[in-house]
C-alpha atoms as a PDB file:
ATOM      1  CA  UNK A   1     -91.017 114.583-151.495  1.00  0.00           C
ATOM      2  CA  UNK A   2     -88.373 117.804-151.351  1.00  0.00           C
ATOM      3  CA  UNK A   3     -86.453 117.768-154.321  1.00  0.00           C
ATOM      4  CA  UNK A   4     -82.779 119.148-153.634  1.00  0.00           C
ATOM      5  CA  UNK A   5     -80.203 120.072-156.306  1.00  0.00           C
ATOM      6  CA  UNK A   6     -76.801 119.816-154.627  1.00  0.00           C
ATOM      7  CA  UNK A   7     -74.176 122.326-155.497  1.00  0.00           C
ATOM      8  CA  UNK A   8     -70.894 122.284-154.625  1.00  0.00           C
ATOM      9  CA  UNK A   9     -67.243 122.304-156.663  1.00  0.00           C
ATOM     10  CA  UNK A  10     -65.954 119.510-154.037  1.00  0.00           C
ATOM     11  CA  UNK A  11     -66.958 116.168-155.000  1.00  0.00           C
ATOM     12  CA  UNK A  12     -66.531 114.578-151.817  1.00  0.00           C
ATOM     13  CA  UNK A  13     -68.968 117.280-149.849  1.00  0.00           C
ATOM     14  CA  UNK A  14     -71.348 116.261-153.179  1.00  0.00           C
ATOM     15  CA  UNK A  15     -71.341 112.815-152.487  1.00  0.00           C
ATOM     16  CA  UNK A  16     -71.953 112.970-148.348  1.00  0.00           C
ATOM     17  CA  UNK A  17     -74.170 115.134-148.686  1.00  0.00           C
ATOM     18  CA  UNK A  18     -76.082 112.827-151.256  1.00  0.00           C
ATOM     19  CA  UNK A  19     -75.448 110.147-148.878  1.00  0.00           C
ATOM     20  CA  UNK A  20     -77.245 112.219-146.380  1.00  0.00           C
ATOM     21  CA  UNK A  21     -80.441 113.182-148.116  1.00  0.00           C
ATOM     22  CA  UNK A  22     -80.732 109.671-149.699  1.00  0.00           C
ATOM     23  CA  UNK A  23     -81.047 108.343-146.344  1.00  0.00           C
ATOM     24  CA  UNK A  24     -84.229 110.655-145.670  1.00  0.00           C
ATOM     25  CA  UNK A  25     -87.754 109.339-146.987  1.00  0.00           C
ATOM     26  CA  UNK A  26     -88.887 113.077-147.470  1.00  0.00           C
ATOM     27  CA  UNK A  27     -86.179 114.115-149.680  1.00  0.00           C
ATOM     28  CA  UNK A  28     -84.600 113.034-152.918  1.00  0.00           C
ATOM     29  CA  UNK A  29     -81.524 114.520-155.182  1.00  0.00           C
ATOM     30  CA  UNK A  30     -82.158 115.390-158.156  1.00  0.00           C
ATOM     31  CA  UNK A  31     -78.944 116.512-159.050  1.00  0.00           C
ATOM     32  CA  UNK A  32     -75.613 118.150-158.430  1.00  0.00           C
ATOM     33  CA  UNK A  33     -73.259 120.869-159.778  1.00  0.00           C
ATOM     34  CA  UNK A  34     -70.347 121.655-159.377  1.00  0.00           C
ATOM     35  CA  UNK A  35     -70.456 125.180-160.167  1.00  0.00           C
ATOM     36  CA  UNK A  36     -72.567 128.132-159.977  1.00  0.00           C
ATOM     37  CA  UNK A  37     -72.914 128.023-164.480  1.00  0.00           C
ATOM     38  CA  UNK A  38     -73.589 124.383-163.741  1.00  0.00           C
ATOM     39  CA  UNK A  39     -76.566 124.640-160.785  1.00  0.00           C
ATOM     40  CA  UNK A  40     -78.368 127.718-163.221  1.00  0.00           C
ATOM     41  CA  UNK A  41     -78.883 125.133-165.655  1.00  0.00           C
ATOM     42  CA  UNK A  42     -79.780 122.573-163.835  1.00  0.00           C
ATOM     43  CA  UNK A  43     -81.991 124.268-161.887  1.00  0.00           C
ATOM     44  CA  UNK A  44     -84.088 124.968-164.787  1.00  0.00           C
ATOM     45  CA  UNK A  45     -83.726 122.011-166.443  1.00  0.00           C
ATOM     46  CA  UNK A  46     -84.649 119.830-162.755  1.00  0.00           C
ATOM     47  CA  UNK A  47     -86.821 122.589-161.198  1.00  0.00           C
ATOM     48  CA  UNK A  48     -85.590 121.664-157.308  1.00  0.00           C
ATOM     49  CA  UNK A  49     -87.476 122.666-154.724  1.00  0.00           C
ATOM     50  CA  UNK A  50     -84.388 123.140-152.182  1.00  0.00           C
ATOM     51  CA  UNK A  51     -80.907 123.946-153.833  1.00  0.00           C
ATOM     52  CA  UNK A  52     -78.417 123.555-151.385  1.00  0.00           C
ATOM     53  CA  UNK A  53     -75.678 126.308-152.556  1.00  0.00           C
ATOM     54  CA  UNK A  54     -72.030 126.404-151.781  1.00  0.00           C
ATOM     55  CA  UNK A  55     -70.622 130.169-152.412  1.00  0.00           C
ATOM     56  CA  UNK A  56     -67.089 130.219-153.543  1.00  0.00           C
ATOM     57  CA  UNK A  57     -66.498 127.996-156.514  1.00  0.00           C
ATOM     58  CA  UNK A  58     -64.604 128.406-159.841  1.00  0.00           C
ATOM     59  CA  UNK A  59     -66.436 130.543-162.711  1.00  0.00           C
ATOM     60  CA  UNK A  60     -69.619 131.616-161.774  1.00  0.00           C
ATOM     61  CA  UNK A  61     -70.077 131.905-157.776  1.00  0.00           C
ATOM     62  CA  UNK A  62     -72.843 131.145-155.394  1.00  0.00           C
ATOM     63  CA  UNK A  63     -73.805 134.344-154.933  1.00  0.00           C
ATOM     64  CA  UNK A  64     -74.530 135.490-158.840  1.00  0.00           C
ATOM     65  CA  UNK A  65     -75.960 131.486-159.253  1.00  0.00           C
ATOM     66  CA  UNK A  66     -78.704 132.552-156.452  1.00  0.00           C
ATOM     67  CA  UNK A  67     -79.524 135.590-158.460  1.00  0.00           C
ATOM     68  CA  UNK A  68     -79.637 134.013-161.085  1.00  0.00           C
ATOM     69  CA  UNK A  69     -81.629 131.040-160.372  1.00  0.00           C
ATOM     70  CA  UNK A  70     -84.172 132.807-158.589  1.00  0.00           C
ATOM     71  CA  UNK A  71     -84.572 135.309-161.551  1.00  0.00           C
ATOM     72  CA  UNK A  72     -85.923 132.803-163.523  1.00  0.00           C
ATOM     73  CA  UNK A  73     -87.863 130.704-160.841  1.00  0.00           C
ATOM     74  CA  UNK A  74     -88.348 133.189-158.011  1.00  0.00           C
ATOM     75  CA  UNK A  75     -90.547 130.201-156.365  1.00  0.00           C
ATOM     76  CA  UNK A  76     -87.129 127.729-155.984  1.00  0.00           C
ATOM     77  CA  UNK A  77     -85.747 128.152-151.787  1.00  0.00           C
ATOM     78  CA  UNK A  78     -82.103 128.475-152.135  1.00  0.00           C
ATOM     79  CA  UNK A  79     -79.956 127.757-148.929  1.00  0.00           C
ATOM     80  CA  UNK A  80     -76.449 128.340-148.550  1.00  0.00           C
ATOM     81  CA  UNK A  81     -74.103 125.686-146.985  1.00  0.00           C
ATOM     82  CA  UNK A  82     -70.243 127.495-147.101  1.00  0.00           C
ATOM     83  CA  UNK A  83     -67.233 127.367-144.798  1.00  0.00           C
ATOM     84  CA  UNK A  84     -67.841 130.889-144.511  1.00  0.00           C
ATOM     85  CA  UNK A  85     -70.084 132.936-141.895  1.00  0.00           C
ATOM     86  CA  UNK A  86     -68.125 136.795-142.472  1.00  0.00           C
ATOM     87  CA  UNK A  87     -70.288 139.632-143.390  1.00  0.00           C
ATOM     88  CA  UNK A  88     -68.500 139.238-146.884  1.00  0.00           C
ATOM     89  CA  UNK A  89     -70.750 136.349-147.943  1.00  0.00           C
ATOM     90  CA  UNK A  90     -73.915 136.354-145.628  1.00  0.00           C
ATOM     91  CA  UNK A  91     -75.244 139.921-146.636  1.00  0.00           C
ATOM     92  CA  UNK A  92     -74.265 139.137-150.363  1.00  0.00           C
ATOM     93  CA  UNK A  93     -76.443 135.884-150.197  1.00  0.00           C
ATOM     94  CA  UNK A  94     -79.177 137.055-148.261  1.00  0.00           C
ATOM     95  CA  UNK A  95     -79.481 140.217-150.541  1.00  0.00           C
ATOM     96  CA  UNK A  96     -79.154 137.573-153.808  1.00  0.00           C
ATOM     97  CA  UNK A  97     -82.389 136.173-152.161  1.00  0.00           C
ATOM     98  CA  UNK A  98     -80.802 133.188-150.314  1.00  0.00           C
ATOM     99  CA  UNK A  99     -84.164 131.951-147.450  1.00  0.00           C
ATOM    100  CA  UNK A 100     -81.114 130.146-145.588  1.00  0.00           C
ATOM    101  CA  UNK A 101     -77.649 130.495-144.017  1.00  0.00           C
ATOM    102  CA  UNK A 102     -75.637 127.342-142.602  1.00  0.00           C
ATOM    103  CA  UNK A 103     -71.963 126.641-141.953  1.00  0.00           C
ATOM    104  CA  UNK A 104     -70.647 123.287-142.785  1.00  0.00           C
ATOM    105  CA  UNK A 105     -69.618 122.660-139.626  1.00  0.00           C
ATOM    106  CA  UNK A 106     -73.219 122.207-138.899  1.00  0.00           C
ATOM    107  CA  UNK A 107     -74.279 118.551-137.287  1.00  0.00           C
ATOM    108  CA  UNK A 108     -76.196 116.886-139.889  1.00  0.00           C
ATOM    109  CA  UNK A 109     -79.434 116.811-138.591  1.00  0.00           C
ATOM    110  CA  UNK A 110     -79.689 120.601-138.620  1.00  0.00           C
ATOM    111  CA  UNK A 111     -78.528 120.303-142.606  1.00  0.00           C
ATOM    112  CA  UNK A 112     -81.524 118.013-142.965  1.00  0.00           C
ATOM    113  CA  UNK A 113     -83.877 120.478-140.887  1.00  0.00           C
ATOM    114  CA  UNK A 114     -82.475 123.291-143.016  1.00  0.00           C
ATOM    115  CA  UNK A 115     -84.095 121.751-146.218  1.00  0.00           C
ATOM    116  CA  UNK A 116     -87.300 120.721-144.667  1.00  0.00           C
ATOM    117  CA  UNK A 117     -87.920 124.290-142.838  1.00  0.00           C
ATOM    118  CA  UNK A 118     -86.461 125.348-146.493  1.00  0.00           C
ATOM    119  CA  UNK A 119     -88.849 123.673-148.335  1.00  0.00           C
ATOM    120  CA  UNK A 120     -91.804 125.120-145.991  1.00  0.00           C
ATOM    121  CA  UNK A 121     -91.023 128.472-146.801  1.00  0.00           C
ATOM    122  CA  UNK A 122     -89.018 129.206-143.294  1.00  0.00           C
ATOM    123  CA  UNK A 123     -85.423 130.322-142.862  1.00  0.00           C
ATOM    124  CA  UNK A 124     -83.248 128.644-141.454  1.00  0.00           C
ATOM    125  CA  UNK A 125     -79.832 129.643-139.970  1.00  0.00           C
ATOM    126  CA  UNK A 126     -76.766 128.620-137.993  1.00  0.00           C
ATOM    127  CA  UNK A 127     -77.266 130.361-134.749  1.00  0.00           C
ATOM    128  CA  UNK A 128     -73.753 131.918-134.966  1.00  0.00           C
ATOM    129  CA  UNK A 129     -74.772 133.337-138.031  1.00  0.00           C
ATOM    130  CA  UNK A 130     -78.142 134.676-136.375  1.00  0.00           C
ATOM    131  CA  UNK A 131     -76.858 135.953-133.415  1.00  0.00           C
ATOM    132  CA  UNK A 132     -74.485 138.356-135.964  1.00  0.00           C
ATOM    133  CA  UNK A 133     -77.608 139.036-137.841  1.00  0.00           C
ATOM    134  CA  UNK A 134     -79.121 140.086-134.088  1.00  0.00           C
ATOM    135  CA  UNK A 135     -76.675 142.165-133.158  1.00  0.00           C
ATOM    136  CA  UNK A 136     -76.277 144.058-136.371  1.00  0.00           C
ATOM    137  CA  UNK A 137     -80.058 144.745-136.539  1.00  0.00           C
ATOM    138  CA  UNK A 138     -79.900 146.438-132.618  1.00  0.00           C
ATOM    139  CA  UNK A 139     -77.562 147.965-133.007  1.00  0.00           C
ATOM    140  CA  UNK A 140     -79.154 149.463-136.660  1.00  0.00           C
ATOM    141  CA  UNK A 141     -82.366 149.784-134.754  1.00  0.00           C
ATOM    142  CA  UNK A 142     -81.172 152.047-132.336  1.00  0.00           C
ATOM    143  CA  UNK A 143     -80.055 155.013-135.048  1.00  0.00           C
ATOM    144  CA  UNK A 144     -83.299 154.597-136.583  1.00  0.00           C
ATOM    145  CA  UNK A 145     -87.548 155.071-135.066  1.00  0.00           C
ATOM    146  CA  UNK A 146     -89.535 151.339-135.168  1.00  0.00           C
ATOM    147  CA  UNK A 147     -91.870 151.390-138.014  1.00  0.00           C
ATOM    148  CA  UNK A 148     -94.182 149.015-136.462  1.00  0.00           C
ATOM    149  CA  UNK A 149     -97.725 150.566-135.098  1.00  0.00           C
ATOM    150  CA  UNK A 150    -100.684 148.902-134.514  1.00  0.00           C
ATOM    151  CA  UNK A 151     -99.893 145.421-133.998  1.00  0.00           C
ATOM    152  CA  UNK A 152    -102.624 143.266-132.852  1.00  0.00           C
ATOM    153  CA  UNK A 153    -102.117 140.991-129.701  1.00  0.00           C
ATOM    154  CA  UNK A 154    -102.063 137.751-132.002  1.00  0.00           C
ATOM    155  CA  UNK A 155    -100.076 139.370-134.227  1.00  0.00           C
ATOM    156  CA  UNK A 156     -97.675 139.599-131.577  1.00  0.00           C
ATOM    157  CA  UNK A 157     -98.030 136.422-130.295  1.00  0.00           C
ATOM    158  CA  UNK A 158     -97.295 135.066-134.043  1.00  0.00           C
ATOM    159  CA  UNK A 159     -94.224 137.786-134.045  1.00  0.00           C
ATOM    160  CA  UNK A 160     -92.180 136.475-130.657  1.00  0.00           C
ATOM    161  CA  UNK A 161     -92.145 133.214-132.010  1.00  0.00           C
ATOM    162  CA  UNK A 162     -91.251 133.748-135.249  1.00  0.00           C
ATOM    163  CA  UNK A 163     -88.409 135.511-133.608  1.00  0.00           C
ATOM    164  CA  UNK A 164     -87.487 132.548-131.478  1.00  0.00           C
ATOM    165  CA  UNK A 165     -87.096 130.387-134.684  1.00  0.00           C
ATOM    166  CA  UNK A 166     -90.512 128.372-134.772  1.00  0.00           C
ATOM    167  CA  UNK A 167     -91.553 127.136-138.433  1.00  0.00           C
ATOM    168  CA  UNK A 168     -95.454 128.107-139.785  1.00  0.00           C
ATOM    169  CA  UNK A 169     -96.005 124.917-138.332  1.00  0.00           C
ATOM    170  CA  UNK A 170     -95.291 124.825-134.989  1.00  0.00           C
ATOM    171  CA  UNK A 171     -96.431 128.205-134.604  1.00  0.00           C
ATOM    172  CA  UNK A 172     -99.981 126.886-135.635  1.00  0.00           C
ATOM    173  CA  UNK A 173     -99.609 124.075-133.082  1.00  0.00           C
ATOM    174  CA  UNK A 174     -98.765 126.850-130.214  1.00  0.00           C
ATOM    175  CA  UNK A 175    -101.333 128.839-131.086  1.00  0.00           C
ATOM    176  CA  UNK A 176    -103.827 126.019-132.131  1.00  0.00           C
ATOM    177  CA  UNK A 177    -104.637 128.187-135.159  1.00  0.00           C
ATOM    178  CA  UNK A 178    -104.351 127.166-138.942  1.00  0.00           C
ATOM    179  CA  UNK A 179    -101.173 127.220-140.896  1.00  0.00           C
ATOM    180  CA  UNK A 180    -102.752 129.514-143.261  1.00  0.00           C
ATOM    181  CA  UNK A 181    -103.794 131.659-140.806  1.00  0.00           C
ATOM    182  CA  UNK A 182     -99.942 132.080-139.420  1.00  0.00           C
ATOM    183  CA  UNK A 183     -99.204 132.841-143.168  1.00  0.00           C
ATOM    184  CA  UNK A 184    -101.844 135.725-142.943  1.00  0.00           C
ATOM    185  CA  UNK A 185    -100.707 136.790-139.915  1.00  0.00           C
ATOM    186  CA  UNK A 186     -97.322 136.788-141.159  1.00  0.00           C
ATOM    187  CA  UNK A 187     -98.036 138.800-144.018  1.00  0.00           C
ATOM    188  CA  UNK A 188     -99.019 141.748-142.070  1.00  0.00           C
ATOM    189  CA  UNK A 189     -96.395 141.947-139.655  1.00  0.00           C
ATOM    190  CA  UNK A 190     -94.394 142.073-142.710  1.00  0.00           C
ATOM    191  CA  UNK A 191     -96.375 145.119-143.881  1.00  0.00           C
ATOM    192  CA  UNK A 192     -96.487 146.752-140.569  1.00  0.00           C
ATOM    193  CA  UNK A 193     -92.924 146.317-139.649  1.00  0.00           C
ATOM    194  CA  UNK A 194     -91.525 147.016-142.926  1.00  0.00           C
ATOM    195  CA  UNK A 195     -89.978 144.068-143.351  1.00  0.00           C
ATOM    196  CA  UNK A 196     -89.290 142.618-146.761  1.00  0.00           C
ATOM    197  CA  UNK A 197     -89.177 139.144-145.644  1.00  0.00           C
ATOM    198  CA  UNK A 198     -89.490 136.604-142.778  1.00  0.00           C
ATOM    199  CA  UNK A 199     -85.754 136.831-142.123  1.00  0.00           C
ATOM    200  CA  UNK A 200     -85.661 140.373-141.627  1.00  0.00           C
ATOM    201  CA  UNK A 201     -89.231 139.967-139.546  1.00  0.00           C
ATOM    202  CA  UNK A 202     -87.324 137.690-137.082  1.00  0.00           C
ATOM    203  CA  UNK A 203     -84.691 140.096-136.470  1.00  0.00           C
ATOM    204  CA  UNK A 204     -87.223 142.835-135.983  1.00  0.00           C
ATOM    205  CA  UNK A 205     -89.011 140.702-133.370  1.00  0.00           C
ATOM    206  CA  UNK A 206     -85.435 140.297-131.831  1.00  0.00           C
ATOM    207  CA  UNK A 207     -83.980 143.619-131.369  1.00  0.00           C
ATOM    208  CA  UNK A 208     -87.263 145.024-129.940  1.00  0.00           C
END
């Protein structure tokens, strides 16, 4: 069972989106907030596994609630769900330590497949949002030499479909390897491509 903390300073978004996850067998609320002051307690009080972030609310924001949150349980996945996709808030929440980036405008199903790929340690993002993350890292890539030497060829394997958005899961199944053995793999890729974290991996894997 995922548990989510919803957080969000519109009580109507609150309550669909609790009408959403209720519906799901894998995933129950264990709360809401409807503020960032609000979600930092909670969080520690309700230790979520998913918190499901909104950025621009009254008080304390999104962005310093992520910080926060994760300063005190760096183990809790937080994934942003705003209105807004600008530069302005997705670099602020990714460098807060946000694993996830999705508009609201998002079709439900990929809110629910946020949490779950969430919850499994992936990152999930709307694909607007990624293909700006894309671009920017090209385009960053090509003032700057590739750090990455030495890859192996299953480490590459395990890279191009990271980089095509495939969870530790599937990537098992297309490999018919273990999921622990993706997370290995992972793990050096990380190292050897100087990347600090399986979002900025994925973007490696997609400007090369």
């Amino acid at each position: 069972m995922i548990r989510v903390l919803l957080v969000d300073d519109q009580h109507l978004i609150r309550a669909g989106l609790r009408m959403l996850c209720d519906a799901q067998p894998d995933i129950e609320v264990v709360g809401e907030a409807a503020d960032g002051r609000e979600a930092i307690s909670l969080a520690a009080r309700l230790t979520p596994d998913v918190v499901v972030m909104d950025l621009r609310m009254p008080g304390v924001d999104g962005i310093t609630a992520t910080s926060r949150i994760l300063a005190d349980r760096p183990a809790t996945r937080i994934l942003v769900l705003t209105t807004f996709g600008d530069d302005d808030h997705l670099y602020p929440a990714l460098t807060a330590g946000a694993c996830g980036f999705l508009l609201k405008d998002a079709p439900p199903a990929d809110l629910l497949d946020g949490v779950r790929r969430a919850a499994a340690g992936d990152s999930p993002f709307s694909q607007e949002v990624l293909q700006r993350l894309v671009q920017r890292a090209v385009h960053a890539r090509a003032e700057a030499p590739r750090p990455a030497q030495g890859l192996t060829a299953r480490e590459r394997d395990v890279l191009n479909l990271v980089a095509a958005g495939l969870s530790n899961t599937e990537i098992a199944d297309r490999l018919h390897i273990g999921v622990t053995t993706v997370k290995t793999h992972i793990t050096s890729l990380m190292t050897k491509t100087d990347s600090p974290n399986r979002v900025r991996l994925a973007l490696f894997a997609r400007g090369a």
